[in-house]
C-alpha atoms as a PDB file:
ATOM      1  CA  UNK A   1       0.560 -26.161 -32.051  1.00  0.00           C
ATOM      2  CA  UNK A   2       0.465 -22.577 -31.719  1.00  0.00           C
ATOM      3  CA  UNK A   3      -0.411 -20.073 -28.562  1.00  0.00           C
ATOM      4  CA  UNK A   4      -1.900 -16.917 -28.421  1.00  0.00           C
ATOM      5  CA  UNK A   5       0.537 -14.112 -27.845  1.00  0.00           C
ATOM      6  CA  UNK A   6      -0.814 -13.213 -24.553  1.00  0.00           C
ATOM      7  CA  UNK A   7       2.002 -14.086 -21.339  1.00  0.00           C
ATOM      8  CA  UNK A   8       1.017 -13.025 -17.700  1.00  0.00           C
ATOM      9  CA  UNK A   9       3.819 -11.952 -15.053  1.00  0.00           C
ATOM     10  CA  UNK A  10       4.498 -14.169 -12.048  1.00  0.00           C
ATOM     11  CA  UNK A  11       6.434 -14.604  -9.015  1.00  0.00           C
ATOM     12  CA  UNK A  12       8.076 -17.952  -8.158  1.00  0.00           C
ATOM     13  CA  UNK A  13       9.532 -19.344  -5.011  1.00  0.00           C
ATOM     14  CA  UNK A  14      12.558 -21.173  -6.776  1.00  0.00           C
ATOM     15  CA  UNK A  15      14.975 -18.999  -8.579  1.00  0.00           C
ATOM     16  CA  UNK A  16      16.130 -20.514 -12.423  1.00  0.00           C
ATOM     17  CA  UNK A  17      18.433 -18.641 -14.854  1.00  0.00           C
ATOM     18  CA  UNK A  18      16.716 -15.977 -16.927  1.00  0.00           C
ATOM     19  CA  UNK A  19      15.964 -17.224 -20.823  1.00  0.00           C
ATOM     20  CA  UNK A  20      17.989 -14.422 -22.344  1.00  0.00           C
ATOM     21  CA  UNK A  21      21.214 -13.202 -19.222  1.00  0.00           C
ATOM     22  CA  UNK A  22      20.978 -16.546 -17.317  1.00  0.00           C
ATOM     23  CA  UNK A  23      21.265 -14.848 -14.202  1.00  0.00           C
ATOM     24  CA  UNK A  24      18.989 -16.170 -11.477  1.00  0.00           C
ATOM     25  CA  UNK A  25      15.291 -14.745 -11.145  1.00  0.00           C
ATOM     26  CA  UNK A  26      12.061 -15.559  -9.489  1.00  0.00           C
ATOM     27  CA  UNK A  27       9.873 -14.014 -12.354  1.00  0.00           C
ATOM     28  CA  UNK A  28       8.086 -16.250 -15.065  1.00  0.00           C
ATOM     29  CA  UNK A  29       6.280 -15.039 -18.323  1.00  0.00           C
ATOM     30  CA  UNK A  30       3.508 -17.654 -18.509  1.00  0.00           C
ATOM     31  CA  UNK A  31       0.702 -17.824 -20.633  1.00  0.00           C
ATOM     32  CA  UNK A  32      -2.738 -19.371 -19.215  1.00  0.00           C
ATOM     33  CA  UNK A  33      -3.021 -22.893 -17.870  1.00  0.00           C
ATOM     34  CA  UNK A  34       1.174 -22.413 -17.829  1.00  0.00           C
ATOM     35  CA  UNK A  35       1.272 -24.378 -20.790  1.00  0.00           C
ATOM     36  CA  UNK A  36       4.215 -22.174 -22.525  1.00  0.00           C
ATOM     37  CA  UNK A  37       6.346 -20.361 -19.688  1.00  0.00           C
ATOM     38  CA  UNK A  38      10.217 -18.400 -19.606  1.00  0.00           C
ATOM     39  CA  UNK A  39      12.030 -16.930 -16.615  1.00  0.00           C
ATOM     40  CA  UNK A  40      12.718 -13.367 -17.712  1.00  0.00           C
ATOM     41  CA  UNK A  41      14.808 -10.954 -15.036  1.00  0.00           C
ATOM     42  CA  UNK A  42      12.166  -7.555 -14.477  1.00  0.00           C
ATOM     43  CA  UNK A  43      14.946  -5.749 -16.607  1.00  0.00           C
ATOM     44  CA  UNK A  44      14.219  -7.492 -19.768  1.00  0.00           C
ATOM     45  CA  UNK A  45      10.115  -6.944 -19.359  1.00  0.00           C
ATOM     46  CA  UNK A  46      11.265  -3.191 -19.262  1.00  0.00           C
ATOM     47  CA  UNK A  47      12.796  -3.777 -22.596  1.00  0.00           C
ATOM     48  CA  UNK A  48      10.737  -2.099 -25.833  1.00  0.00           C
ATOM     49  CA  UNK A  49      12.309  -4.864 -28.006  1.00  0.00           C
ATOM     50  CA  UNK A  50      11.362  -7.932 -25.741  1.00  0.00           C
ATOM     51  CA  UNK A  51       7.936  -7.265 -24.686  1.00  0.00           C
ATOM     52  CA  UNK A  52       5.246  -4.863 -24.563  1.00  0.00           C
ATOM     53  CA  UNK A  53       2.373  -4.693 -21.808  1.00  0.00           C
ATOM     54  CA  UNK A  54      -0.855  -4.993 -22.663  1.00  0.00           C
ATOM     55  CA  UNK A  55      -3.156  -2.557 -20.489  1.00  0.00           C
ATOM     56  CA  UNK A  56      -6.151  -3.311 -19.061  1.00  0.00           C
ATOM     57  CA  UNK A  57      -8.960  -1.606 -21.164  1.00  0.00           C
ATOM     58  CA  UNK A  58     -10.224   1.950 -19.248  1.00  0.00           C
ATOM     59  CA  UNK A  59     -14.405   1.310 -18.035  1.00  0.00           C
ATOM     60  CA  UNK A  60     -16.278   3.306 -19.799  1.00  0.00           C
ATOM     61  CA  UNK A  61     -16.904   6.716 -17.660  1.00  0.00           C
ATOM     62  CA  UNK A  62     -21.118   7.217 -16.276  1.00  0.00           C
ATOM     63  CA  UNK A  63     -22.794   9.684 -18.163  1.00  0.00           C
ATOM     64  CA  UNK A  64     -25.112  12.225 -16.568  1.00  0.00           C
ATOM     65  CA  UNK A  65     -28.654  11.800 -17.017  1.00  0.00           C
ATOM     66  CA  UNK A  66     -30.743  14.829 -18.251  1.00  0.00           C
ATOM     67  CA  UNK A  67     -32.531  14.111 -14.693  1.00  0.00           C
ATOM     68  CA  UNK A  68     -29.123  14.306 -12.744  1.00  0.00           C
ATOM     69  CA  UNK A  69     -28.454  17.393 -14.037  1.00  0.00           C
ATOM     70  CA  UNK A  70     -31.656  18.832 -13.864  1.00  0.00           C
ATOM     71  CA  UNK A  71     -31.699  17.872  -9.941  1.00  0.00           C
ATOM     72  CA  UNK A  72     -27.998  19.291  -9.184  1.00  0.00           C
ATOM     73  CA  UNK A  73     -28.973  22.837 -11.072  1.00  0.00           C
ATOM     74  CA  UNK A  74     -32.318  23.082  -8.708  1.00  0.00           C
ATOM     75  CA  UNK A  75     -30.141  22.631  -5.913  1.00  0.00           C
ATOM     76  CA  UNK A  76     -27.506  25.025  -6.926  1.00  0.00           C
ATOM     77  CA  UNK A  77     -29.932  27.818  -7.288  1.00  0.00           C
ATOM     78  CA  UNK A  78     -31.860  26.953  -4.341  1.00  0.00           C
ATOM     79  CA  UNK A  79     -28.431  27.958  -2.704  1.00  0.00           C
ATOM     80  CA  UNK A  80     -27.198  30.936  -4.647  1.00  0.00           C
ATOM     81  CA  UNK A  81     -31.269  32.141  -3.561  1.00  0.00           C
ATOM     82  CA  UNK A  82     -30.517  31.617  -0.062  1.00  0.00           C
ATOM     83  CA  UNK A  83     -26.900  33.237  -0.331  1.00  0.00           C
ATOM     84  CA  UNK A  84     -28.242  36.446  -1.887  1.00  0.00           C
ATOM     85  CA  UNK A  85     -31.496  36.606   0.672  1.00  0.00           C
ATOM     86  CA  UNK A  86     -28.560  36.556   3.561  1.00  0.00           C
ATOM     87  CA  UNK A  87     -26.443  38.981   1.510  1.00  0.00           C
ATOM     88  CA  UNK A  88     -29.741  41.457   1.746  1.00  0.00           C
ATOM     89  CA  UNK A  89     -30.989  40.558   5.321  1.00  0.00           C
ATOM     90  CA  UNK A  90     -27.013  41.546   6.303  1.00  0.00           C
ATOM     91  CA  UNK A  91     -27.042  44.956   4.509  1.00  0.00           C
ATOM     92  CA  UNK A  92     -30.680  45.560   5.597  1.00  0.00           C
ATOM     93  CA  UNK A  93     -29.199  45.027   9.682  1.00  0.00           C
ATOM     94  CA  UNK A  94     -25.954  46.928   8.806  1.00  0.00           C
ATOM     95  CA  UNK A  95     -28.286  49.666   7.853  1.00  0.00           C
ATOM     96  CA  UNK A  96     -30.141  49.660  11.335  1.00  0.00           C
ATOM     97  CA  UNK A  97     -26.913  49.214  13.068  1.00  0.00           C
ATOM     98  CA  UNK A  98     -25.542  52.198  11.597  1.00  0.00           C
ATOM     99  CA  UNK A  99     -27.701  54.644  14.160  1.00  0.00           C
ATOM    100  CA  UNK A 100     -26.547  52.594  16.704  1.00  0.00           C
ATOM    101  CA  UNK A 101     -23.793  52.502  19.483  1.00  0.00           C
ATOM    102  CA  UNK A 102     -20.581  51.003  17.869  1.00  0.00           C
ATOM    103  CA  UNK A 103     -20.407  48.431  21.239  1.00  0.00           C
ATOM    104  CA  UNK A 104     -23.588  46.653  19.583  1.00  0.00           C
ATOM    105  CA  UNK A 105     -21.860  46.554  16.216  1.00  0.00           C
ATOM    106  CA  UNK A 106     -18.590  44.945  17.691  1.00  0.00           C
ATOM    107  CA  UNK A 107     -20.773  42.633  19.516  1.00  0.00           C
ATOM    108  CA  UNK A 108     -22.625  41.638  16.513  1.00  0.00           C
ATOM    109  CA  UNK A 109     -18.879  40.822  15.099  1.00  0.00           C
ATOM    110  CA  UNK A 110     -18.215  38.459  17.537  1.00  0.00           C
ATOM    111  CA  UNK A 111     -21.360  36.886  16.957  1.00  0.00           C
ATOM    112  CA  UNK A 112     -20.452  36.570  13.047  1.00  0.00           C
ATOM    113  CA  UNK A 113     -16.842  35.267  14.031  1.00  0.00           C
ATOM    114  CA  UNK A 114     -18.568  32.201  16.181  1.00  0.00           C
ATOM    115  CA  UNK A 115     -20.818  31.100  13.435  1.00  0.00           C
ATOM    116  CA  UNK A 116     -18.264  31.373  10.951  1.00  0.00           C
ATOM    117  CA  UNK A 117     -15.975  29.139  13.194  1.00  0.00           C
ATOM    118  CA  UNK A 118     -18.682  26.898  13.799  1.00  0.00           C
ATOM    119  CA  UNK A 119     -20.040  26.848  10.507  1.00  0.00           C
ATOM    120  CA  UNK A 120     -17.372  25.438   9.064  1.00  0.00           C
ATOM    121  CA  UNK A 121     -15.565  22.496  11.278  1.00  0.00           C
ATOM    122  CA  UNK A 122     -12.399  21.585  10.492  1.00  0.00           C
ATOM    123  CA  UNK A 123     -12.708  18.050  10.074  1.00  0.00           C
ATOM    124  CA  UNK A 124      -9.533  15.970   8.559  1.00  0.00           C
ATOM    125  CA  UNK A 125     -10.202  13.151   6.058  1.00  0.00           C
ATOM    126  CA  UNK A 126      -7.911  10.571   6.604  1.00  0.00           C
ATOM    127  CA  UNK A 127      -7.019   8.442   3.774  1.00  0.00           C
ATOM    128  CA  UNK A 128      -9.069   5.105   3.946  1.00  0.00           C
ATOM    129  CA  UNK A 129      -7.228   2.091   3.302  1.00  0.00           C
ATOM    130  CA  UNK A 130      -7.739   0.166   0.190  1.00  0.00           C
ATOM    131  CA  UNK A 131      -8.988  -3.223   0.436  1.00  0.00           C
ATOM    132  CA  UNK A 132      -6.514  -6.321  -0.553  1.00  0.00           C
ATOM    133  CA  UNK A 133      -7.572  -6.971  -3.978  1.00  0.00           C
ATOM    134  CA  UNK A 134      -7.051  -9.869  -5.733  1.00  0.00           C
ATOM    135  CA  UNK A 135      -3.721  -9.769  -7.719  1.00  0.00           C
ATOM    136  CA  UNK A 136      -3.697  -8.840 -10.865  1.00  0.00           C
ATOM    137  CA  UNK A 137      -0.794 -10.212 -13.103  1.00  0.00           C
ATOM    138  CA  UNK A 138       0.540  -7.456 -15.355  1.00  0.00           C
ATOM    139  CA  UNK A 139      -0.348  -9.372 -19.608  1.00  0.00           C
ATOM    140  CA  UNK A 140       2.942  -9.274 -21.918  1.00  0.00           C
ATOM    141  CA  UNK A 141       2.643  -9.516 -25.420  1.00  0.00           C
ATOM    142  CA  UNK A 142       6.509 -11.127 -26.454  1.00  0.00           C
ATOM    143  CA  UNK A 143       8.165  -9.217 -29.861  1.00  0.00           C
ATOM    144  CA  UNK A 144       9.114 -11.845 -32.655  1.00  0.00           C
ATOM    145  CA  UNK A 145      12.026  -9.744 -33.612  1.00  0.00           C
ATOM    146  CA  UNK A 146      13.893  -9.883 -30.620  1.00  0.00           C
ATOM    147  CA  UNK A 147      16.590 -11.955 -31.789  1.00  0.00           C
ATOM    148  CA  UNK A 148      17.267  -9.934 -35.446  1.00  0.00           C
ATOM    149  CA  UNK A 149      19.539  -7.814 -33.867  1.00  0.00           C
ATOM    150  CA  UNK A 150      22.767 -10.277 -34.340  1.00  0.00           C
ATOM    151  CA  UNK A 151      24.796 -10.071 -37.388  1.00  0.00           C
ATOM    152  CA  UNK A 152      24.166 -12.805 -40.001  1.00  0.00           C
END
């Protein structure tokens, strides 16, 4: 009968000697429906010669459609339009206020300060908390060769 190579890490309640130290340890190498299992300590998963972990595959990353990025460069220049209209309504009122009494100018300071500081709030994200997932057991893949390193 042979098994696929494929072992997933769990956590017991009772504590049995470890297949290769025999000291006691509550983690199992099991493959599915536990019909092959060892007690390994975490120390020997760690191991390069005993076992490797498989990783989960990465999800393929979403690609931007032509529309999405057609939609996101509108609105960017939309903006930078806006910007640059304020940039010129700003020099066209510094211009006026430059005949002017310098207690209008200060006052018109002010003014900027308060819808700068208002403008941008100063709000602070706090870090949501991540839903309990399921579990997901960490997948071994057991070396054949792990014994070859005694002297014949």
């Amino acid at each position: 009968m042979s098994f696929t190579n494929v072992y997933y890490k769990r956590t017991v309640g009772t504590e049995k000697p470890c297949f290769v130290c025999y000291k006691a340890t509550t983690t199992v190498l099991a493959t599915t429906g536990t019909i092959d299992f060892l007690y390994t300590c975490d120390s020997h998963l760690n191991d390069r010669n005993f076992a490797s972990e498989i990783l989960p595959e990465a999800p393929p990353k979403p690609q931007a459609t032509a529309e999405e990025i057609a939609k996101v460069k509108e609105e960017w220049e939309a903006k930078e339009k806006a910007r640059k209209e304020k940039a010129k309504e700003k020099e066209k009122a510094k211009e006026k206020s430059d005949g002017k009494d310098k207690d209008n100018t200060s006052k018109e300071k002010d003014k900027d300060k308060e819808t700068k500081s208002t403008s941008t709030p100063s709000s602070v994200a706090s870090p949501s908390p991540s839903p309990a997932a399921s579990e997901v057991h960490k997948k071994f893949a057991l070396h054949r060769d792990f014994y070859c390193h005694a002297s014949i």
